[in-house]
Structure formats: structure tokens, C-alpha cells
Protein backbone atom coordinates (compact mmCIF):
# COMPACT_ATOMS: atom_id res chain seq x y z
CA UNK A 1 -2.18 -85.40 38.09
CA UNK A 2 -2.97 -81.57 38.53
CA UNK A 3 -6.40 -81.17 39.67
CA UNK A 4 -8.46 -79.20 37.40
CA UNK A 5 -9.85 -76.47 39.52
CA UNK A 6 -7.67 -75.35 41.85
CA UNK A 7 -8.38 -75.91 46.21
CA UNK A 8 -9.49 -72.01 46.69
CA UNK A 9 -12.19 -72.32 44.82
CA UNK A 10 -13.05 -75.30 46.60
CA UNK A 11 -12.75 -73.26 49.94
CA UNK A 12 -14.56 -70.42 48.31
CA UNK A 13 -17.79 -73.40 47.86
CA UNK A 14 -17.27 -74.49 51.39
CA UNK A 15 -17.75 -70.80 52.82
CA UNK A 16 -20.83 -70.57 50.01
CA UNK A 17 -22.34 -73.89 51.47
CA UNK A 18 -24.63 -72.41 54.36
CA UNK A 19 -25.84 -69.46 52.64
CA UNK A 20 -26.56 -72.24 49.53
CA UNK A 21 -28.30 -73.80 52.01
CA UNK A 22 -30.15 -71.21 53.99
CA UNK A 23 -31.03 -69.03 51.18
CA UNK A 24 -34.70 -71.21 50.30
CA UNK A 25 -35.86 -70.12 53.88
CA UNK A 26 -35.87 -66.12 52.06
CA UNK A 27 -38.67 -67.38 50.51
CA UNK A 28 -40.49 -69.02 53.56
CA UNK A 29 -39.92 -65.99 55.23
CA UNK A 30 -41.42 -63.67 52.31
CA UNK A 31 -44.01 -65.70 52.10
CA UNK A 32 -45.48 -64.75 55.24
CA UNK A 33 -45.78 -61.35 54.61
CA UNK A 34 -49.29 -61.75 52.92
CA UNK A 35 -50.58 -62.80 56.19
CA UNK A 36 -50.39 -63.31 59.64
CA UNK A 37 -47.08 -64.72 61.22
CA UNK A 38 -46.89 -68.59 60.42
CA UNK A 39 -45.06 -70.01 63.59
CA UNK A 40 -42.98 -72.38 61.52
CA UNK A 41 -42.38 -70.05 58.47
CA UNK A 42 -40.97 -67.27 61.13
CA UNK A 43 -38.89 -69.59 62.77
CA UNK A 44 -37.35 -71.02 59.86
CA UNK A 45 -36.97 -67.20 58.79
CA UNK A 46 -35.18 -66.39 62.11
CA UNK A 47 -33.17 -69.51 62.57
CA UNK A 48 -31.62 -69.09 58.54
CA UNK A 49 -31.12 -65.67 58.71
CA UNK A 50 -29.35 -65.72 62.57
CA UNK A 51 -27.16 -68.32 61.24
CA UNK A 52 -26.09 -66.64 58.13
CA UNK A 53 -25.59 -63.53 60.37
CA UNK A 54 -23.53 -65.25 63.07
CA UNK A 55 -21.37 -67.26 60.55
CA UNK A 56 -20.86 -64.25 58.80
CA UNK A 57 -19.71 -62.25 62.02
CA UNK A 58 -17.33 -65.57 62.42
CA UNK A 59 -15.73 -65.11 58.55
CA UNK A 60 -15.59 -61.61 59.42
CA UNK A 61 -13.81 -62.07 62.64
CA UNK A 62 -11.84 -64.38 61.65
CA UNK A 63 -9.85 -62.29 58.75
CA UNK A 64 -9.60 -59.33 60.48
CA UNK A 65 -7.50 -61.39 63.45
CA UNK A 66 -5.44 -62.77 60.30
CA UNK A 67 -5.45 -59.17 59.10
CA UNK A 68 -5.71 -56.24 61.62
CA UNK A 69 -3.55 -58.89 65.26
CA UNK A 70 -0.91 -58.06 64.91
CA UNK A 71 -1.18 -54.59 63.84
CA UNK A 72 -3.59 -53.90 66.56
CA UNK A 73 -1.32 -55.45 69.30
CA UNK A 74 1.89 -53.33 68.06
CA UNK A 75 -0.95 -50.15 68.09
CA UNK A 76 -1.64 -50.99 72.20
CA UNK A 77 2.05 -51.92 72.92
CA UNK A 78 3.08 -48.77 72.03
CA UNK A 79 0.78 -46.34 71.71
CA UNK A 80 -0.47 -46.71 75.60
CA UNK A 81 1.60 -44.92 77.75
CA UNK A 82 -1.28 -42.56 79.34
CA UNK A 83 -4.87 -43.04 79.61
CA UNK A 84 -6.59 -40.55 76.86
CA UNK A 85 -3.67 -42.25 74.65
CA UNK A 86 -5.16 -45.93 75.74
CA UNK A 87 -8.59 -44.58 74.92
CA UNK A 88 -8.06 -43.60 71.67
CA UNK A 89 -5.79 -47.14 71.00
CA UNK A 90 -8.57 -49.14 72.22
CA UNK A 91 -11.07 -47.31 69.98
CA UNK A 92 -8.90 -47.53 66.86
CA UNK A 93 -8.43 -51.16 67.87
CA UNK A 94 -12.11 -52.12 68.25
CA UNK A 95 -13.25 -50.03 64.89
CA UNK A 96 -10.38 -52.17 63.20
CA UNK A 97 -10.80 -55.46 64.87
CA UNK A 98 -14.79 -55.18 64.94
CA UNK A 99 -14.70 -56.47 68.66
CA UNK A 100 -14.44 -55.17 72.12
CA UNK A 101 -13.80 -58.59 73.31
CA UNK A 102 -11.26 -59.14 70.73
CA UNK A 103 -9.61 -56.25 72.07
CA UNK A 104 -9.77 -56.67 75.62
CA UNK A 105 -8.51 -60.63 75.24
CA UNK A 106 -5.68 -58.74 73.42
CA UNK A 107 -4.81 -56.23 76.08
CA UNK A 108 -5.30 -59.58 78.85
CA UNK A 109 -2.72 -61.34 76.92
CA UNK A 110 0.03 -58.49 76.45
CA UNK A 111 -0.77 -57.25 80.54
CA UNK A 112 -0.24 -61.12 81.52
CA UNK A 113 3.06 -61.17 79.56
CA UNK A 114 4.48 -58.03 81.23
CA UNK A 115 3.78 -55.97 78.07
CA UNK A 116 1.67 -53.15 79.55
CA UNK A 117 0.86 -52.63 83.07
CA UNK A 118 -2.48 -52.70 84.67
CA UNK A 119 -2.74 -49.12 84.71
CA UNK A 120 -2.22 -48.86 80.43
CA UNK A 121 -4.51 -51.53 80.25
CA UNK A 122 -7.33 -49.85 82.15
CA UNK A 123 -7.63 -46.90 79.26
CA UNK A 124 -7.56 -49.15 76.44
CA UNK A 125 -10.55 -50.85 78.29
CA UNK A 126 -12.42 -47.19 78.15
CA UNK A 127 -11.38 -46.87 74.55
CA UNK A 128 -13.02 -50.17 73.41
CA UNK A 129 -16.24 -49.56 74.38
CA UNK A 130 -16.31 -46.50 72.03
CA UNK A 131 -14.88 -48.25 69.22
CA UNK A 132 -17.71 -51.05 69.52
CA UNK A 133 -20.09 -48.41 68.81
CA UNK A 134 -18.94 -48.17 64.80
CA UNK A 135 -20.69 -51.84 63.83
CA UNK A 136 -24.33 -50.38 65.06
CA UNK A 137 -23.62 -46.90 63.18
CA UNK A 138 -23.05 -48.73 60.26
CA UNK A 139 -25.86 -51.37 60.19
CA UNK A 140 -28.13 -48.16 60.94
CA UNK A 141 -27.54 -46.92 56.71
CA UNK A 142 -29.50 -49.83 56.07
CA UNK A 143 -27.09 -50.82 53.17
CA UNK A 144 -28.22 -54.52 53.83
CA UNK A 145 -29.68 -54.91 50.15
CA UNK A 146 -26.39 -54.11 49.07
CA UNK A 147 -25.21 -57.33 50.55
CA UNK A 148 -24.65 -59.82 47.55
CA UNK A 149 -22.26 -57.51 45.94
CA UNK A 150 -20.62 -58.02 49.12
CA UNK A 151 -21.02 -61.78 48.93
CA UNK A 152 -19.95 -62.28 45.04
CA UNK A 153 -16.65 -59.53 45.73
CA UNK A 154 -15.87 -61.72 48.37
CA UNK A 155 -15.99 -65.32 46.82
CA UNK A 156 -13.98 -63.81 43.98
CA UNK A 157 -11.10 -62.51 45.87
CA UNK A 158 -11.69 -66.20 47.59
CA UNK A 159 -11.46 -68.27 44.56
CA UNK A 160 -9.17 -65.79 42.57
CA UNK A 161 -7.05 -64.29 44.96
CA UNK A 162 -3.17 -64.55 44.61
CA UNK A 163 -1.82 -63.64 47.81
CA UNK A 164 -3.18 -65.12 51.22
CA UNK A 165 -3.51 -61.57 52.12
CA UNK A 166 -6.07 -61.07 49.04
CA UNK A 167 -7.49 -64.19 50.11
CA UNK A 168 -8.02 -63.00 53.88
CA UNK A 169 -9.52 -59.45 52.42
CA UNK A 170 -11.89 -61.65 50.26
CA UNK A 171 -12.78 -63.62 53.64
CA UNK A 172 -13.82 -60.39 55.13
CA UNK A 173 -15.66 -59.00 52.48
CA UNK A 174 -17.90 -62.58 52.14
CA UNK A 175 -17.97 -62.19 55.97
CA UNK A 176 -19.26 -58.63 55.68
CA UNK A 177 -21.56 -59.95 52.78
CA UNK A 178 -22.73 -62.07 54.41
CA UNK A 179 -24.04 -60.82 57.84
CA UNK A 180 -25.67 -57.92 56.46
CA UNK A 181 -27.47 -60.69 53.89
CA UNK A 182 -28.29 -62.55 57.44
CA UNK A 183 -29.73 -59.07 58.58
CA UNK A 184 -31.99 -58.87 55.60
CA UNK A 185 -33.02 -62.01 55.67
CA UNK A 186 -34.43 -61.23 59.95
CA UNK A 187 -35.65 -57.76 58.78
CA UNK A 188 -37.99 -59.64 55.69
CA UNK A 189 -38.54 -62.67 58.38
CA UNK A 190 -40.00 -59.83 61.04
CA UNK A 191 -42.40 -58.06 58.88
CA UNK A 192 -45.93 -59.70 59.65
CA UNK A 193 -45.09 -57.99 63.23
CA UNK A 194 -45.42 -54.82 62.48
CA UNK A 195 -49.18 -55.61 62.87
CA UNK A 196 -49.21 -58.27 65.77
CA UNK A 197 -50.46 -57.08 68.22
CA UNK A 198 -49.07 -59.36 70.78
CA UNK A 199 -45.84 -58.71 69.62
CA UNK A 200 -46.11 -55.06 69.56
CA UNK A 201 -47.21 -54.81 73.26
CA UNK A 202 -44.20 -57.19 74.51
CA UNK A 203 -42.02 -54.65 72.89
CA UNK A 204 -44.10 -52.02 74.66
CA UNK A 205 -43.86 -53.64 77.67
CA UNK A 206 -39.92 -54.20 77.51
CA UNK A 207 -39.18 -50.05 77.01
CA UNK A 208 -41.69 -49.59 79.77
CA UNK A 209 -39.67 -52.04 82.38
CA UNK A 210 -36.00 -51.36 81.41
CA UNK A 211 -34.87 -54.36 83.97
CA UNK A 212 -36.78 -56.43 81.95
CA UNK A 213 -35.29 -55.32 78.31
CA UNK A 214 -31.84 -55.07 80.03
CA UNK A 215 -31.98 -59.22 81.20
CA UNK A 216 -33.11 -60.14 77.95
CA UNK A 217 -30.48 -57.62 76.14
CA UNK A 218 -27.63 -59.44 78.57
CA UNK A 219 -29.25 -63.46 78.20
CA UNK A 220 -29.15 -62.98 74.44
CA UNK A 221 -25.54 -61.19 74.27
CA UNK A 222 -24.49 -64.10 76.68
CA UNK A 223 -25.68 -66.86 74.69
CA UNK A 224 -24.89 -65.53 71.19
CA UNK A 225 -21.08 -64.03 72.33
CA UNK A 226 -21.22 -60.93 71.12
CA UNK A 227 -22.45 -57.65 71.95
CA UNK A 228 -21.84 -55.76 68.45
CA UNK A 229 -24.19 -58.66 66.58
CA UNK A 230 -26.83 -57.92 69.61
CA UNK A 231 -26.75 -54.23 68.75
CA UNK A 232 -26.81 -55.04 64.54
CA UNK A 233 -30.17 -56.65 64.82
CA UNK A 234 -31.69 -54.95 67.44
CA UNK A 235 -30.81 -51.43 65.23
CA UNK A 236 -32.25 -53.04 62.20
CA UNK A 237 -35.80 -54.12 64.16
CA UNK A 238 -35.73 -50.26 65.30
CA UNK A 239 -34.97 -49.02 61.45
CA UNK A 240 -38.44 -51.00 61.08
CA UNK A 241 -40.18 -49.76 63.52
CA UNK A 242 -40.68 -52.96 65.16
CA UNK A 243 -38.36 -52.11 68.48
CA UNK A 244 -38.77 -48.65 70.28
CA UNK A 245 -36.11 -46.34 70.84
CA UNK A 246 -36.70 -47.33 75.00
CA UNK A 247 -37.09 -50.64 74.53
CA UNK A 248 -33.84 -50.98 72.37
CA UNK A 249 -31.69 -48.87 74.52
CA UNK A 250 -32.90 -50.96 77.10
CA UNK A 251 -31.53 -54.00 75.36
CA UNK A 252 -28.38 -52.09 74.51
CA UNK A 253 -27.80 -51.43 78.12
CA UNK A 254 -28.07 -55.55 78.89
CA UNK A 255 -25.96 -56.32 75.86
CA UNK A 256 -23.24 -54.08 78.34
CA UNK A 257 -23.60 -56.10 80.85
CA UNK A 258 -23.41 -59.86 78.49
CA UNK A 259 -20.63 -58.99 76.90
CA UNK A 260 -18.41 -59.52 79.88
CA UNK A 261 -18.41 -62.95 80.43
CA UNK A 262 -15.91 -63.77 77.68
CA UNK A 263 -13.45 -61.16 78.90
CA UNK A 264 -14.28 -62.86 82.35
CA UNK A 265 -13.40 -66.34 81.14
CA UNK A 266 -9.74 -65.22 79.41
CA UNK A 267 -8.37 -63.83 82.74
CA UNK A 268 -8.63 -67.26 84.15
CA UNK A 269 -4.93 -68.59 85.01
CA UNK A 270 -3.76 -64.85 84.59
CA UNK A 271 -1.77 -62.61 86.70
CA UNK A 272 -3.22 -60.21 89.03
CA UNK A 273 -2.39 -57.12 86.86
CA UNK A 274 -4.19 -59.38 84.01
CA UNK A 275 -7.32 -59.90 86.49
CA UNK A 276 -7.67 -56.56 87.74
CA UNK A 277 -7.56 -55.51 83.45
CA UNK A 278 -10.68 -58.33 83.56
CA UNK A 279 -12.90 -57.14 86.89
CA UNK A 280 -11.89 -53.63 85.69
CA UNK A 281 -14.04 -54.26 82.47
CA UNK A 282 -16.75 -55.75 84.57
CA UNK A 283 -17.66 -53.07 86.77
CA UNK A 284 -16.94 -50.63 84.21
CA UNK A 285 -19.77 -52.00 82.40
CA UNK A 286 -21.65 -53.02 85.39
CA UNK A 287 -21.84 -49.59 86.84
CA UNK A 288 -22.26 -47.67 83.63
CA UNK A 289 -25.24 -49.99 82.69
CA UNK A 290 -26.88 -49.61 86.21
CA UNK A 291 -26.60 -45.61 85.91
CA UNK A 292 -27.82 -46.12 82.17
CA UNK A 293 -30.98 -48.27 83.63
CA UNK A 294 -31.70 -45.33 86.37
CA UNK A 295 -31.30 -42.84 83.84
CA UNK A 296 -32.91 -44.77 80.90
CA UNK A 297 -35.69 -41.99 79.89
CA UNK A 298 -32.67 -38.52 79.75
CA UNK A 299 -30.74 -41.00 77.41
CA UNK A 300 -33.73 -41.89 74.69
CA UNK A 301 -34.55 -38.23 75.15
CA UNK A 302 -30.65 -37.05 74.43
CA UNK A 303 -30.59 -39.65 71.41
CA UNK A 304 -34.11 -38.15 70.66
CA UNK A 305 -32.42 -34.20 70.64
CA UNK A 306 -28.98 -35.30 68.75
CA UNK A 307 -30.61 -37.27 66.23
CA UNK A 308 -33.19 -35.09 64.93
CA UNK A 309 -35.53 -36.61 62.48
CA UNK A 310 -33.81 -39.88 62.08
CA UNK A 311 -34.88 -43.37 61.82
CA UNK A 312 -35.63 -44.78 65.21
CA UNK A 313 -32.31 -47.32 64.23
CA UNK A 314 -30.29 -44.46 63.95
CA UNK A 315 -31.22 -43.12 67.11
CA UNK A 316 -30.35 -46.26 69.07
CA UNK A 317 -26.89 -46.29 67.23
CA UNK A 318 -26.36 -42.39 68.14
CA UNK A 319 -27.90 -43.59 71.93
CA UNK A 320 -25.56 -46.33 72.11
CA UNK A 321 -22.46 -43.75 70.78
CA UNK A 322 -23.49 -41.48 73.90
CA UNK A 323 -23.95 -43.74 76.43
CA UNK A 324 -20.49 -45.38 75.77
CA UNK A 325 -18.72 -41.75 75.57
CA UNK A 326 -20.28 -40.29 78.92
CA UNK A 327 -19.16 -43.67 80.85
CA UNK A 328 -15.74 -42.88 80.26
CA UNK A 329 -15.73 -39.18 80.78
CA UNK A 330 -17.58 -40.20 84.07
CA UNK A 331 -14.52 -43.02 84.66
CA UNK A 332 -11.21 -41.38 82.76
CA UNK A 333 -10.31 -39.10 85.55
CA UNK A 334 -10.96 -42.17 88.38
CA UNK A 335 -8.24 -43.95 86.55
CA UNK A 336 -5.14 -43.89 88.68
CA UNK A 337 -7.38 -44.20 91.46
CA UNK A 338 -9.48 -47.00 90.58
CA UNK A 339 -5.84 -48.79 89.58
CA UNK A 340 -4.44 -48.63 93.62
CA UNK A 341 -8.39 -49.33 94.55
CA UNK A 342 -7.83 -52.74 92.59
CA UNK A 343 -3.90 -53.32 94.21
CA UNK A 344 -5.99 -53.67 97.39
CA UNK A 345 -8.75 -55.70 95.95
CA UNK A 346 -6.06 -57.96 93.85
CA UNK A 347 -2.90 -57.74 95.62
CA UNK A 348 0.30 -58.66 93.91
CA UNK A 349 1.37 -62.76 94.49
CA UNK A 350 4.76 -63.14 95.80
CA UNK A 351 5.90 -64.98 92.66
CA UNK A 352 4.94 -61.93 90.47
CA UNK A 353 6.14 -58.88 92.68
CA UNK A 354 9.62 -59.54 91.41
CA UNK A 355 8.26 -59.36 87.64
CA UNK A 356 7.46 -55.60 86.69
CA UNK A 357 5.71 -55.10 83.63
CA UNK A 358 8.34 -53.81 80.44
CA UNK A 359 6.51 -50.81 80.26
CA UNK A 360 6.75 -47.57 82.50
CA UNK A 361 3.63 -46.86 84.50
CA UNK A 362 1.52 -44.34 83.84
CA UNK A 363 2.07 -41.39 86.42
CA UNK A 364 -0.72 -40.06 88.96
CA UNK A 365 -0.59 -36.82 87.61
């Protein structure tokens, strides 16, 4: 017998089932506001609304693999074949796929299968970490309270959908939906600090000791996976006022470094030309983060100068869009040369100097 209501809708209440279940801390965390932070309140305000935001990032990530992959991988294989060509790929790949890691793994995958060469690889790297910079641009418009039009779109095309492809663009909508209703729900949660004054001066005391905002930028990144959902709430404490333009690029600039470890982990059981893609991405953002650290107070005053009179979370987006741009005009015209630097570092293996990659080289000129 024909069941009467039909499995997608049944899927659509599965990916409902932990905002239906998160959504009564909204009102724990409102609560608050008419006094002083309540420990408990705030941290079932924080916990519901960082897991509403992190499972949304998840749907979100999730359809636009089953969307944008393959797309994105034909985009590198073939539009590659010199670096400023790899940096815009990487950043058209990254705005579509919402994820420098996503990107990177990508490029790992196609250099370890003799797809692109090391070289090809290096400029897509560049490219990524200006297409990461899009999520943080966009979470500074604030459109968070637009979020359960994003949510109901999204269960719709879920439940209602006739193709998988609708289905996957109804995924990604919910997903969408949902983190900025996960964003919301931290922004209402982190309102009684505005006036706690122990709070305020640990903020204070992070943009006055970069190192300091930098580790806890790169511990939270590391434990949470993600740089671009580090940057997302960090810009929408700063739209509050609750984070400093220092102390958030200071957190941006450890969110650099965190974000590597993932990349790290997938060139495990590679090839050389797939590990040098790997340690290339970690001392890219290694050495752009240091200079960012010694040069912390010219970037919040550039960000400062560019932005104008914007909100302090548009500012940190703009400083994170500058930051990410003069890194690879600093590294673009090292590239050849940093690729033969990393032959010596990561020398071909016997079994794989026989094995070119498909695709030409790009030249030393």
C-alpha cells in the first residue's frame, strides 16, 4: 500500500528536526536581555544557535558538492594552465563551492591523479583564499532576519521538489536558512555583553595582544573545521559592536592559520606533487598570517580608510578581502620559484618520476 505522504517530506522533517528542537533556546536567550548574562541561559543560547549554524554550514556544504563538484573540478582541469588563470579558477571555485578547503581537497585529488601539475595547483591555492572572502562579505549585510524565508523556501523545494536537482537547490537554500537563523540566534544570545564589563575588556585585551586573538582565532577554526563559519560569527559580533575591528582581524589572521589542518590531513598517502600542493597552502598561510600579525595596526587602519563609515563588521569583511589579495600579489610572482624551491624540499619518488602529470607545465616565463 502507497504511503500517504510521500518520503521527501519525511526528509524535509528530518532536516527540520534540530532547528524544531533548538528553536525554544531563542527564547532563553532573549530572555536574558533584561538583565545581566545568566551563565546557563547564554550557554544554552550559544550552544543552540552554534549548532543550528554549523549544521546549517553542513546542509549547505553538502548540496553545493552535489551541485557546484563537478562543475568546479572541470573549471580547475581546464581553466589552469598559468598562474593568474589558477587564481581566478580557485576564486570562482571557492565563491561557488563556499570552501577553501573544499577547493584545495579538490585540486589535492586532481594533482594526485596526474590531472594538473604542482605548478597549476599552486595558483589555484592563491585563488582560494580570495574566494573565501565572499561568505564574510555577505554575513556583513546583516540579512540574518531574513533567514526563515530562507528556511520555509528551502523545506518546500525539499518536500515539493521534482527533480533531485530541485531537491539539492532546496537543501542549500534550508542550509543557507538556516546558518544565518544560527547567526541570529548568537547575535540575540550575545547581547547582555555589550555592557559586561568583563567581557568587554577580554575583547580589549585580545586586539591589544594580536598573538593572543590569533591562537584563539586558529584553536576555534581548528576545532570547528572551518575558517569561513569562524569569520561569519566573528563579523556578526563586530556588526554589534561586541568585537573590535583589532581584535577581529586578529582572530581572522588565526582562523588563516586553523584552516590548514584539513588540507594537511588530505595529502596524507599522496604524491609528492600532491604534498608540495598541501605544504604549499601551509606556508602560504603561515607566512601571510605572521606578516599580517607584525603588521596588524596598517591593516585595521587600511580597512579603517577603504571602508569609510561602515559598520565595524563590514570593516573586518573588507580587512579580511585585503589581507587575502595583498598575500598573493606578495606570492604570485614567487610562483615558479617557490615550485623548484619545493622539488628540493619534496623530491620526486622513483615510482612517480616515470608518471608526468596530463597537463603541460606552466612555463617560467
Amino acid at each position: 500500500m502507497r504511503a500517504l505522504i510521500p518520503w521527501s517530506v519525511h526528509k524535509t522533517a528530518i532536516q527540520l528536526l534540530p532547528f524544531v528542537v533548538m528553536a525554544p533556546a531563542s527564547g532563553w536567550a532573549a530572555a536574558s536581555k533584561g538583565g545581566g548574562p545568566e551563565p546557563l541561559e547564554i550557554a544554552m543560547g550559544l550552544t543552540a544557535g552554534l549548532v543550528l549554524f554549523l549544521y546549517g554550514v553542513s546542509r549547505l556544504a553538502l548540496a553545493l558538492k552535489a551541485l557546484a563538484t563537478e562543475p568546479a573540478r572541470r573549471l580547475l582541469g581546464k581553466f589552469t594552465r598559468n598562474r593568474f588563470a589558477g587564481v581566478l579558477t580557485g576564486a570562482a571555485a571557492t565563491t561557488v563551492l563556499d570552501s577553501s578547503s573544499v577547493t584545495i581537497i579538490m585540486v589535492i585529488a586532481l594533482v594526485d591523479a596526474g590531472l594538473l601539475s604542482a605548478i597549476q595547483s599552486l595558483g589555484v591555492v592563491l585563488g582560494s583564499n580570495i574566494g573565501t572572502t565572499f561568505g564574510a562579505q555577505l554575513v556583513a549585510f546583516q540579512i540574518s532576519k531574513y533567514a526563515p524565508v530562507g528556511l520555509a523556501l528551502g523545506a518546500l523545494l525539499l518536500a515539493f521538489g521534482r527533480s533531485e536537482r530541485w531537491k539539492h537547490v532546496g537543501r542549500m537554500v534550508f542550509g543557507m536558512g538556516l546558518l544565518f537563523f544560527g547567526l541570529e540566534l548568537i547575535e540575540q544570545t550575545m547581547e547582555p555583553f555589550k555592557d559586561h564589563a568583563p567581557f568587554l575588556r577580554w575583547m580589549r585585551e585580545l586586539g591589544a595582544n594580536p598573538l593572543m586573538g590569533a591562537a584563539v582565532g586558529a584553536l576555534f577554526t581548528l576545532i570547528i573545521q572551518s575558517s569561513s563559519a569562524t569569520m561569519a560569527i566573528i563579523v556578526t559580533l563586530a556588526s554589534q559592536g561586541l568585537i573590535s575591528l583589532p581584535t577581529g582581524v586578529a582572530i581572522m589572521l588565526g582562523a588563516e592559520i586553523g584552516t590548514v589542518a584539513d588540507t594537511l590531513i588530505a595529502t596524507i598517502g599522496r604524491s609528492r606533487q600532491a604534498i608540495r600542493t598541501g605544504v604549499f597552502h601551509f606556508l602560504f598561510n603561515l607566512i601571510t598570517a605572521a606578516l599580517g600579525l607584525l603588521c596588524a595596526s596598517r591593516l585595521v587602519s587600511l580597512a579603517q580608510w577603504v571602508s569609510g563609515d561602515a559598520s565595524v563588521g563590514r570593516q573586518l569583511a573588507n580587512a579580511q578581502v585585503i589581507f587575502n589579495v595583498l598575500g598573493v600579489l606578495l606570492f604570485i610572482g614567487f610562483v615558479p620559484l617557490i615550485d623548484r624551491a619545493l622539488q628540493v624540499l619534496l623530491p620526486e619518488r622513483r615510482t612517480e618520476a616515470a608518471s608526468p602529470p596530463v597537463l603541460s607545465r606552466e612555463q617560467n616565463a
